[in-house]
Protein backbone atom coordinates (compact mmCIF):
# COMPACT_ATOMS: atom_id res chain seq x y z
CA UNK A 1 126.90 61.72 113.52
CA UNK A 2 125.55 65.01 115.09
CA UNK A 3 129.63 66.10 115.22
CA UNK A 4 129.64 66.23 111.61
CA UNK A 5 127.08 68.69 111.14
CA UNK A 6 128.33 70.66 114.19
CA UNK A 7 129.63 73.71 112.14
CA UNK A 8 129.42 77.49 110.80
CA UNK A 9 126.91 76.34 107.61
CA UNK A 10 124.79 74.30 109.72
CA UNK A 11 124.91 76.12 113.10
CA UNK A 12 124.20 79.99 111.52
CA UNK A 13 121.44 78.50 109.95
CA UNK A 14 119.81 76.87 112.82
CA UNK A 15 120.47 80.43 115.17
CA UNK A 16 119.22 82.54 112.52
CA UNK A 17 116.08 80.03 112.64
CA UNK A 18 115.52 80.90 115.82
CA UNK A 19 115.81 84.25 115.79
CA UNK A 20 112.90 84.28 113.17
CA UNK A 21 110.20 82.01 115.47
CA UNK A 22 111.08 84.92 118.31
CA UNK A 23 110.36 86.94 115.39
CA UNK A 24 107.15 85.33 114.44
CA UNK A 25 106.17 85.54 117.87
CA UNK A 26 106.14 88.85 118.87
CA UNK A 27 104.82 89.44 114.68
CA UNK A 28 102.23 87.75 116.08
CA UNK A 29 101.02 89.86 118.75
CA UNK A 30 100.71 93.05 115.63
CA UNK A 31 97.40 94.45 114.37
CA UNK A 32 96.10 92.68 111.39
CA UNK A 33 98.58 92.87 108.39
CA UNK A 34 95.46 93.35 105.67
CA UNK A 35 92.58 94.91 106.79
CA UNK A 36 89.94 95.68 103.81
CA UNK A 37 92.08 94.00 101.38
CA UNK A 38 94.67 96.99 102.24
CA UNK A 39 98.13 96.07 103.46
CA UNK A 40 98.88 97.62 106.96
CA UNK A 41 101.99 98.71 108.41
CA UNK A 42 102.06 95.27 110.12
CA UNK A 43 102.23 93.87 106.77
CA UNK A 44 106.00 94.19 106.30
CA UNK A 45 107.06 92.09 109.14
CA UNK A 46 105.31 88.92 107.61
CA UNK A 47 107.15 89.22 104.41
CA UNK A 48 110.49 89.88 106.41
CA UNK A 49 109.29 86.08 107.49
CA UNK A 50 108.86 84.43 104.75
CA UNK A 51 111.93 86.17 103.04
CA UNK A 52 113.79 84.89 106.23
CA UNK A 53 112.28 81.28 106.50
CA UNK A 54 113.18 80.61 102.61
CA UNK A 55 116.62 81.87 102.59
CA UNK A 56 117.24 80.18 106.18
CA UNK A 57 116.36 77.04 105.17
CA UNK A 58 117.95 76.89 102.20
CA UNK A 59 121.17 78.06 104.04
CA UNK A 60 120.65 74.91 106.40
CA UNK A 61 119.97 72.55 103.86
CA UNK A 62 123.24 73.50 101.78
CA UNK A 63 125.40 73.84 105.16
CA UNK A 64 123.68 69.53 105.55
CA UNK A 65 124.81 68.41 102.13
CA UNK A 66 128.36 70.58 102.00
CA UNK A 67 128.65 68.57 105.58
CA UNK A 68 128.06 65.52 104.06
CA UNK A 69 129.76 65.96 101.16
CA UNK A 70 132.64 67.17 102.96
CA UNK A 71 132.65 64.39 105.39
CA UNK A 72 132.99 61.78 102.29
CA UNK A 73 135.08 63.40 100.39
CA UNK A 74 138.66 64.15 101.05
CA UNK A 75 140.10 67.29 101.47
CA UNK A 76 143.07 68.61 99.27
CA UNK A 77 146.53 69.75 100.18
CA UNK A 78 147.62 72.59 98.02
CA UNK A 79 149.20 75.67 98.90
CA UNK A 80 149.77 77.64 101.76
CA UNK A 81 147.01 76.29 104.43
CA UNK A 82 147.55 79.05 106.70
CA UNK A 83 146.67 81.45 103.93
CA UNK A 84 143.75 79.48 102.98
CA UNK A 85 142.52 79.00 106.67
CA UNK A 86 142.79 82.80 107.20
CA UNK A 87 140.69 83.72 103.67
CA UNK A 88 138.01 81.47 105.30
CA UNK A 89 138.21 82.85 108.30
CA UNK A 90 137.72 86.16 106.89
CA UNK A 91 134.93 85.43 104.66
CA UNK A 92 132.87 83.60 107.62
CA UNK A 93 132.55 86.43 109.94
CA UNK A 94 130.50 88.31 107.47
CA UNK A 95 127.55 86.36 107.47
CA UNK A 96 127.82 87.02 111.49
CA UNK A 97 128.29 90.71 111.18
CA UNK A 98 125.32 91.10 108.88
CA UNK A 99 123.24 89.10 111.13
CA UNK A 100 124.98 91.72 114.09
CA UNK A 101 123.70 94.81 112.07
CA UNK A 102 120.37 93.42 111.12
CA UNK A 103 119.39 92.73 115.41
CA UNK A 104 120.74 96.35 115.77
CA UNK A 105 118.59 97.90 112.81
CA UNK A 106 115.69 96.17 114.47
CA UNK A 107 116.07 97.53 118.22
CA UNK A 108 117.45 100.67 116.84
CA UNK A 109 114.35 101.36 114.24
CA UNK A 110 111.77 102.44 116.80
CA UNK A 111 113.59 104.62 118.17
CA UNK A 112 115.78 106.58 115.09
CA UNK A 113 112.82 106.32 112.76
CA UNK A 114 112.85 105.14 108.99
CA UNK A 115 114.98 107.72 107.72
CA UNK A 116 117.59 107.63 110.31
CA UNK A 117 118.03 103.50 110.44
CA UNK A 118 117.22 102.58 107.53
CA UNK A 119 120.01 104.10 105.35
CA UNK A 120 122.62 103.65 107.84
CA UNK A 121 121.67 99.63 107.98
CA UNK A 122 122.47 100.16 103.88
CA UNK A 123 125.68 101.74 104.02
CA UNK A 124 126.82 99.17 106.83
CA UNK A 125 125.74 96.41 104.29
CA UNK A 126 127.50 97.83 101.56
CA UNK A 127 130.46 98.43 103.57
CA UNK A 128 130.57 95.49 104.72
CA UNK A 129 130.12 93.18 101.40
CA UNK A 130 132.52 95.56 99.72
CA UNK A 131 136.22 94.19 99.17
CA UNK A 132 137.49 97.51 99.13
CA UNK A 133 135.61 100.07 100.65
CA UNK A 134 135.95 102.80 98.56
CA UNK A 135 134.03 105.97 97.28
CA UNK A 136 131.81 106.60 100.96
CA UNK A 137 130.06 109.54 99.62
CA UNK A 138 128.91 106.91 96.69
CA UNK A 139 127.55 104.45 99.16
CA UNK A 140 125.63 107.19 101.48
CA UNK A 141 123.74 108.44 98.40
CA UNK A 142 122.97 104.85 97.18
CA UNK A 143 121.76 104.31 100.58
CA UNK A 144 119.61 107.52 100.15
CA UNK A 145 118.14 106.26 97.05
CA UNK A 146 117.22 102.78 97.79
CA UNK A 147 115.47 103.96 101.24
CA UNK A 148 113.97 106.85 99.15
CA UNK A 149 112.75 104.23 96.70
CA UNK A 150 111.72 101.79 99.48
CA UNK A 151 109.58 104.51 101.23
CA UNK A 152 108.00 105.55 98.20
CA UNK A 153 106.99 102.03 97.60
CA UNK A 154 105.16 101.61 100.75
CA UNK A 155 103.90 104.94 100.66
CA UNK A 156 102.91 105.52 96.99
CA UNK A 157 102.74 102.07 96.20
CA UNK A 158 101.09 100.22 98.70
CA UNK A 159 99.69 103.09 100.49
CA UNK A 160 101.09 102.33 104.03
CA UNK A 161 101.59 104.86 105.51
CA UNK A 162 104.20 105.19 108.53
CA UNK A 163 103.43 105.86 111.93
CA UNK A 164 104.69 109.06 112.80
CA UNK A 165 107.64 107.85 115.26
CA UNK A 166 109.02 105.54 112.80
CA UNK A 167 109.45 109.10 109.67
């Protein structure tokens, strides 16, 4: 039984999962994210958590039914396997990757500040969910503008403002 679900769609899910209740507990141990109905710069890591619970467990819970689906149904033969076997494994090691860059944007932020980390983590994502990485000077000005448009959100928007290390 537990052999079945012993793959990439159920086993990412459940290590990503983990990674968020570490997460959660040193979120935990932050100031107060609201403090006179005013969103703090502690505020960002809970929604980070919630964004991260929903979309984990909804990756688990589609990695259990394409398990169980799988595991009644029978597979196909057409075309080359090989081929097919090396698309796949391809495809799967992005998932890992992005999970790679995201634990490196985190240990990395502190010390580079927003404006250093951030836009690098973008152009890494974009790179790496691009088929064909083309047009780099593109990407790092895309990955100018969305930080640009994230820090003005939290700045203007919300009125967070930064701590000084993290600028």
């Amino acid at each position: 039984m537990m052999k079945k679900y012993a793959n990439q769609e159920v086993i990412t899910p459940v290590i990503i999962l983990l990674f968020l209740f570490y997460y959660l507990s040193e979120t935990l141990k932050l100031s107060s994210p609201i403090v006179n109905n005013v969103p703090q710069e502690s505020f960002f890591p809970y929604m980070i958590l919630v964004v991260g619970f929903g979309a984990a467990i909804s990756l688990l819970i589609s990695g259990i039914r394409k398990s169980s689906k799988y595991d009644t149904e029978k597979p196909e033969v057409e075309g080359n396997s090989e081929e097919k076997a090396q698309e796949t494994k391809k495809k799967n090691v992005k998932p890992v990757l992005a999970i790679l860059a995201t634990a490196i944007f985190v240990f990395i932020f502190s010390e580079f500040g927003f404006w250093c980390a951030s836009p690098l983590y973008v152009f890494v994502m974009q790179i790496l969910y691009d088929d064909k990485p083309q047009h780099l000077l593109k990407k790092i000005l895309l990955s100018l503008i969305i930080c640009g448009i994230v820090y003005s959100l939290y700045t203007y928007g919300f009125d967070v403002n930064f701590p000084d290390i993290w600028r």
